[in-house]
Protein backbone atom coordinates (compact mmCIF):
# COMPACT_ATOMS: atom_id res chain seq x y z
CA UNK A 1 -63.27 -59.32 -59.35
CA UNK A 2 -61.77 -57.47 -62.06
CA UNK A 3 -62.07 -58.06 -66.11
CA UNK A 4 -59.11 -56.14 -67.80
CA UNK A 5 -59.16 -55.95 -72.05
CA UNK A 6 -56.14 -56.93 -73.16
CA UNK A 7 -54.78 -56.22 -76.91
CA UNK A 8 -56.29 -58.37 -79.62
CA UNK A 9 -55.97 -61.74 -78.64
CA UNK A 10 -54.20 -64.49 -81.43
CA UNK A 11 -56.54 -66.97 -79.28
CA UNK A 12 -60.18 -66.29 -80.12
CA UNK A 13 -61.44 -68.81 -82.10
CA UNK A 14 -64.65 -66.81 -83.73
CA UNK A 15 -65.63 -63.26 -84.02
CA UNK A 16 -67.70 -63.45 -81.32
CA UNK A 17 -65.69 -65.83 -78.85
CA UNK A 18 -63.83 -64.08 -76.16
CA UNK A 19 -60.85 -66.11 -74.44
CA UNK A 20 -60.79 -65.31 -70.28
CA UNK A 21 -57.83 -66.01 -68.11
CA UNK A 22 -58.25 -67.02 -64.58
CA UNK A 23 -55.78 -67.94 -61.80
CA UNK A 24 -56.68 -71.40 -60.27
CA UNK A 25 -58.09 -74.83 -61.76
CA UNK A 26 -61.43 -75.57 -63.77
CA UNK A 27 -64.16 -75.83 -61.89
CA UNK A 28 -62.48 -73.89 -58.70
CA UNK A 29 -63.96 -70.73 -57.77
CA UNK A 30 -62.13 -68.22 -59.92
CA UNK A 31 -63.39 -70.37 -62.84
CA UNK A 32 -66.89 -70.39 -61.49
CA UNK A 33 -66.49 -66.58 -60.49
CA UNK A 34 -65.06 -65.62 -64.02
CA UNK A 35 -67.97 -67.52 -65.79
CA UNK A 36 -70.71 -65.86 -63.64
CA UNK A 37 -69.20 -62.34 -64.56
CA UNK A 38 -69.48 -62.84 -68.17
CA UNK A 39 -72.85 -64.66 -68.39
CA UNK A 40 -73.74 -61.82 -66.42
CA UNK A 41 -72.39 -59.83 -69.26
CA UNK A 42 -74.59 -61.53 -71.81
CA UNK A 43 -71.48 -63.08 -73.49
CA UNK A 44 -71.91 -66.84 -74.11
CA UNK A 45 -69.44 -67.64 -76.14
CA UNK A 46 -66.42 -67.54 -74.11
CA UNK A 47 -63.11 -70.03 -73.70
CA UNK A 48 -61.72 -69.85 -70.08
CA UNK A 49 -58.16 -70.52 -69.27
CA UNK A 50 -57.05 -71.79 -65.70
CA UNK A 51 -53.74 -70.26 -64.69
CA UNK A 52 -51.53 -71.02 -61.93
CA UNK A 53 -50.70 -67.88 -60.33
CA UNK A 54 -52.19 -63.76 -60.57
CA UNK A 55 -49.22 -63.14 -62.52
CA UNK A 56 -49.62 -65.75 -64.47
CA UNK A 57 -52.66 -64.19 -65.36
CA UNK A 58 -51.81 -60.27 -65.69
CA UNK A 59 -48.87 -62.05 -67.98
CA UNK A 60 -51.29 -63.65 -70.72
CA UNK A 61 -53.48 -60.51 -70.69
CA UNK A 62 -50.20 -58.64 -71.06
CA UNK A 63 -49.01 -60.53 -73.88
CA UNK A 64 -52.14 -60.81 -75.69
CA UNK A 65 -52.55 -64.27 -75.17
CA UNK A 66 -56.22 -63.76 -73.80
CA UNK A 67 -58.67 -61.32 -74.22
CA UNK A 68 -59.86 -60.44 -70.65
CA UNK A 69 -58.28 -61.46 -67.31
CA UNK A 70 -60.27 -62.25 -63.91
CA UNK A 71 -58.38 -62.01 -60.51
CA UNK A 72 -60.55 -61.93 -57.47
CA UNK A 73 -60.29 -59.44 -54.44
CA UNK A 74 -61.40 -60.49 -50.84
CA UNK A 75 -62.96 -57.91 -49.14
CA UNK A 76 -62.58 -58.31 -45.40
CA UNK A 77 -64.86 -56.18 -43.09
CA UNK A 78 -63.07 -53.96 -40.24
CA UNK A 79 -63.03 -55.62 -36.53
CA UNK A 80 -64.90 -54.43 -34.33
């Protein structure tokens, strides 16, 4: 998983509310992955955005329309 800060964001709502991209739909694993990374961060306060595609994602980041973007990475292990 990677978090990537994007410019300012025009979305946060508060001071301390951060707005998260994440490629998939609520409740699917990127959203559950992208939520466990930032509680895991000690940031509660947090509004997380379902995307339909990676690029979608690296777009809003890149446009400032979030403040952090998730993507996830499968790691496969070698065959033996």
């Amino acid at each position: 998983m990677v978090a990537s800060p994007s410019k300012q964001s025009s979305t946060s709502c508060a001071a301390n509310m951060i707005s998260v991209a994440f490629q998939g739909e609520r409740g699917a694993f990127g959203d559950e992955a992208a939520r466990a990374y930032f509680r895991q961060e000690g940031q509660q306060e947090a509004s997380f955005q379902p995307h339909h595609s990676f690029a979608d994602v690296f777009r809003a980041v890149s446009a400032g329309e979030v403040d952090y973007g998730v993507v996830l990475q499968k790691f496969l292990s070698p065959s033996k």
